[in-house]
Structures are given as C-alpha cells and as structure tokens.
Protein backbone atom coordinates (compact mmCIF):
# COMPACT_ATOMS: atom_id res chain seq x y z
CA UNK A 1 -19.34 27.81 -1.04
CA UNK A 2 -16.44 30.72 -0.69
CA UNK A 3 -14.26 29.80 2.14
CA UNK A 4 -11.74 31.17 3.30
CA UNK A 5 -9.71 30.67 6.83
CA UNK A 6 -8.41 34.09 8.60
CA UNK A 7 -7.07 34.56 12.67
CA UNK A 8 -10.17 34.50 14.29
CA UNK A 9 -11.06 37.75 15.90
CA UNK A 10 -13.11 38.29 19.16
CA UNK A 11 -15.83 39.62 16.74
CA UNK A 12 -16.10 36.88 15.15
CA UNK A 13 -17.30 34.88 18.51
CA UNK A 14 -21.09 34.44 18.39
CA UNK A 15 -23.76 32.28 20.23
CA UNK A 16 -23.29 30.07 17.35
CA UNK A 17 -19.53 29.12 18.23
CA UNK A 18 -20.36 28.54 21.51
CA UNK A 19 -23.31 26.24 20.52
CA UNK A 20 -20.42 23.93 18.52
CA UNK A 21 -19.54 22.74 21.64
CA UNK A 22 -23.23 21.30 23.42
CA UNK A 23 -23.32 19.20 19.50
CA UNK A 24 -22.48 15.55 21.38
CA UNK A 25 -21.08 14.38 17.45
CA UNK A 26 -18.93 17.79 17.14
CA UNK A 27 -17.03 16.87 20.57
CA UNK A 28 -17.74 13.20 20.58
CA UNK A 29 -13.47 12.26 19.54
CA UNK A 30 -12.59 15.30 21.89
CA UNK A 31 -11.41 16.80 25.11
CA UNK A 32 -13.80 19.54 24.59
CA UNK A 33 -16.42 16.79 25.91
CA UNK A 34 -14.72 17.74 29.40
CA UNK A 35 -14.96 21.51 29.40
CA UNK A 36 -17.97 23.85 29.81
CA UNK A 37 -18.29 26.22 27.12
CA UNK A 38 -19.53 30.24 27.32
CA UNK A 39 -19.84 33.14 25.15
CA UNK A 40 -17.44 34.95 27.77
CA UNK A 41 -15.27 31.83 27.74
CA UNK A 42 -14.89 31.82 23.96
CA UNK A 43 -14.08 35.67 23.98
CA UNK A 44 -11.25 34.73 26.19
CA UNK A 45 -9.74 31.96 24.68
CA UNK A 46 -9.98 33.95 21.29
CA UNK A 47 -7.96 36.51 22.81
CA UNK A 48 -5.15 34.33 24.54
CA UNK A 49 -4.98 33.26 21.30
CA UNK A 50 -4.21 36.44 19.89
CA UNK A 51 -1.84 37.60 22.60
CA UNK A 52 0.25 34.07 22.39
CA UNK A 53 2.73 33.97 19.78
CA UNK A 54 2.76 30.15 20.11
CA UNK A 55 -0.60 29.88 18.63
CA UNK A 56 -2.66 30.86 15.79
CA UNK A 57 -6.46 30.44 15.87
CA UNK A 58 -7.58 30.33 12.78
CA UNK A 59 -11.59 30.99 11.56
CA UNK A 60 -12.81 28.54 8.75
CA UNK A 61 -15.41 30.92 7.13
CA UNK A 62 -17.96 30.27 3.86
CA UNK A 63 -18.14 33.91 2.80
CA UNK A 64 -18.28 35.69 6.48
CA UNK A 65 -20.47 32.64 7.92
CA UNK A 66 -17.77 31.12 10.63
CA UNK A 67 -18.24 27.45 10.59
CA UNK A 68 -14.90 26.06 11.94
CA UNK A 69 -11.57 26.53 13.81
CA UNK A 70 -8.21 25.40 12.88
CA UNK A 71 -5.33 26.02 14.65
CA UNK A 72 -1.35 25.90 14.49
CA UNK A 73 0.51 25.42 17.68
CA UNK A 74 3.64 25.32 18.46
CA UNK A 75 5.46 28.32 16.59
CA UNK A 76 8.20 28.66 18.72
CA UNK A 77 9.50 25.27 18.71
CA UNK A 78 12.94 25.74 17.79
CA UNK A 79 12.07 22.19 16.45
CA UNK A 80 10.89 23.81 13.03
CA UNK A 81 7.77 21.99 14.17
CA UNK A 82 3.85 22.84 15.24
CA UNK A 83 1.04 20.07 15.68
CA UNK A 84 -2.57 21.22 14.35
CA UNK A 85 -6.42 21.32 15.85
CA UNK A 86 -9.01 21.45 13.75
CA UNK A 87 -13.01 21.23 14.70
CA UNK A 88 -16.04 21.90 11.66
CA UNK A 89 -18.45 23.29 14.27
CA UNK A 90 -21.21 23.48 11.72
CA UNK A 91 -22.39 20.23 10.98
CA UNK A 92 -24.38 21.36 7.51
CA UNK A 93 -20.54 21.54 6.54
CA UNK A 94 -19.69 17.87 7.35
CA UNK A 95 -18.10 15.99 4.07
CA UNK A 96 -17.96 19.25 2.07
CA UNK A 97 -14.36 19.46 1.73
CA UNK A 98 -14.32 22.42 3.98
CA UNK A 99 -11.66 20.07 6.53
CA UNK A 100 -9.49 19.14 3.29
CA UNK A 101 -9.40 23.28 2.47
CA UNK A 102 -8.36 24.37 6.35
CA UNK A 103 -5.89 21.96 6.85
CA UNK A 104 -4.08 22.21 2.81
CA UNK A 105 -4.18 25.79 3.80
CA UNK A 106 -2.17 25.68 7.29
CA UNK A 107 -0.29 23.20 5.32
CA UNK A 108 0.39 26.23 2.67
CA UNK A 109 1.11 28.96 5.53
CA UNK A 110 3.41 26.35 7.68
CA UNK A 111 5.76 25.95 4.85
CA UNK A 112 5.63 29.28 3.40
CA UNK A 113 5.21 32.03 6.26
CA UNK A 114 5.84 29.96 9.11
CA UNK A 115 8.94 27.75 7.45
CA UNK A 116 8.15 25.10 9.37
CA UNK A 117 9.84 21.73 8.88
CA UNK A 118 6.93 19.55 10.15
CA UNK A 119 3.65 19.47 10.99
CA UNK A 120 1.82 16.41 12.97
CA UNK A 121 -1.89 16.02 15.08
CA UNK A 122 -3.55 13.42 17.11
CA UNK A 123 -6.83 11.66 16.93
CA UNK A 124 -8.68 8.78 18.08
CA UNK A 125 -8.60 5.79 15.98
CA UNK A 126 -12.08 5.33 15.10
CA UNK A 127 -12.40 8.72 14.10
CA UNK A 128 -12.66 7.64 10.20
CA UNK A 129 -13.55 11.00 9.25
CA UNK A 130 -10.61 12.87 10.76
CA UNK A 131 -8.07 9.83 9.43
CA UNK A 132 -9.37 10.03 5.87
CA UNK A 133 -8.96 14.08 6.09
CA UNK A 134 -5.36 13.94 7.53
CA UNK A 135 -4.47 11.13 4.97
CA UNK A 136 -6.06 12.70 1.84
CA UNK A 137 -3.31 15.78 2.39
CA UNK A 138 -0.27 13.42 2.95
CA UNK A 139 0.10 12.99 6.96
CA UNK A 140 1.07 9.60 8.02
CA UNK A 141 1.00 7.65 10.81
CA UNK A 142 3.83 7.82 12.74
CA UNK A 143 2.86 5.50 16.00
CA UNK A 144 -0.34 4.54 18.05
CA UNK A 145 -0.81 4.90 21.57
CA UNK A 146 -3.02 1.78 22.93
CA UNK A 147 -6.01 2.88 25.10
CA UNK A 148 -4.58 6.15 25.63
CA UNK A 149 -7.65 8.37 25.41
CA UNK A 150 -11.14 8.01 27.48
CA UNK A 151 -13.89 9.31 25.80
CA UNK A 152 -17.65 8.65 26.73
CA UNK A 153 -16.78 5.74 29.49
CA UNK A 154 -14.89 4.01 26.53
CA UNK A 155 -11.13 3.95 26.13
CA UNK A 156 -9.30 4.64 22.87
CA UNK A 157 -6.39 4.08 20.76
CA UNK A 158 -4.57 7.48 19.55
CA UNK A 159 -3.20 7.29 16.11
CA UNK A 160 -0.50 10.23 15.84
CA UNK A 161 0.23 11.54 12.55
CA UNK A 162 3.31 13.74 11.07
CA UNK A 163 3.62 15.67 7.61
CA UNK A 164 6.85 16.43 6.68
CA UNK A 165 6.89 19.85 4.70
C-alpha cells in the first residue's frame, strides 16, 4: 500500500464513493444510515466542502485508488478546536492501518498548519473498531452520553473523545 490523504476534489467522486454508502457495515455506527446517497449528491457535498472554510474533506487514497474520507471541522472555532469524521469506504481496507494513517495525519496537519489546540470525535460505544483507532493515537474519553444515538431500531451510548495537541 502507498497512501496518502489529499482535499478531496470533485474528480475524485466516482460510482464507487457513492456505493460506500448502500455497504449496511460501512454506515451501520452512522447517520449516513439516514440519508440517500447520489453521484450528483456527492459532487455537491464535495464542493460545499471546498467552498467552506470551516471544513476540510480530506481523500484517503492507496496510490490514486480513493478508499476513504476524513475530515476536519471546525476551523474557525476561535476555540483553537475542530472535531474529526472519518469513514474507510472500502472494506478490502478494513484493519490495514489505513484509519491509524488518516487520523495521525489530521493529527499532524491540526497541530502544524492548522495550530489547533484540540481535536475530539464521537462514536457509538460498541463501535470497537473506531475506539481502538481513536485510542491507539492518544484520544481519550472525555464523557458518555447514555442512549443518545438510535441506530437500526436500537439505542446507543456515545463515547466522546478529545486529543489535546
């Protein structure tokens, strides 16, 4: 593998990206389970992206194969602070390291070009997977919100996390 993570670019939106989305274990721990998902849609979104200086969308790429978002939001906060999204899209990347990479690297531009004082991010309890990720570079929990998100008729703890930089 050669990844690399760049702002994602409405080139870079293909059939595949879209097709992230309809994956029921990709969306299973998120509110994406709640939208509806097009190629137009996706276009869109990649360009409010672009044209909001609140957010960066981020591509995770192996070589120029796009196989993940992460994003940083929350630039302007005169907090010093942004909270991050991540998704690996393409299953075949699953326990890789390729969520360890995006996130130590928005970890590496918040500090450095960003000079950001904090980063933090959400998830649902049971997501092992995502705790083990956020854990492995640093982030700790900071509280948990009981039953706070519904997700496939079953309701959810939120674990919220925070990385000091």
């Amino acid at each position: 593998m050669k990844l690399n993570i760049r702002i994602l670019q409405k080139d870079d939106v293909k059939q595949t990206y879209v097709d992230w989305f309809s994956n029921k274990e990709v969306i299973r721990y998120s509110n994406n389970q709640y939208r509806t998902f097009t190629y137009e849609g996706q276009i869109s979104y990649v360009n409010n992206c672009l044209n909001n200086p609140n957010i960066d969308l981020y591509g995770i790429f192996d070589k120029n194969h796009h196989i993940g978002n992460v994003s940083i939001i929350g630039l302007n906060s005169p907090h010093k602070r942004a909270e991050i999204t991540y998704v690996i899209g393409n299953t075949d990347y699953w326990r890789k390291g390729v969520g360890h990479f995006a996130i130590s690297s928005i970890i590496e531009l918040a500090k450095n070009d960003y000079k950001l004082n904090k980063l933090f991010a959400s998830l649902v309890e049971n997501n092992l997977s995502s705790r083990r990720l956020l854990e492995k570079n640093c982030f700790v929990i900071e509280g948990k919100r009981n039953k706070h998100l519904f997700f496939n008729g079953t309701f959810y703890n939120q674990l919220d996390y925070g990385l000091l930089l």
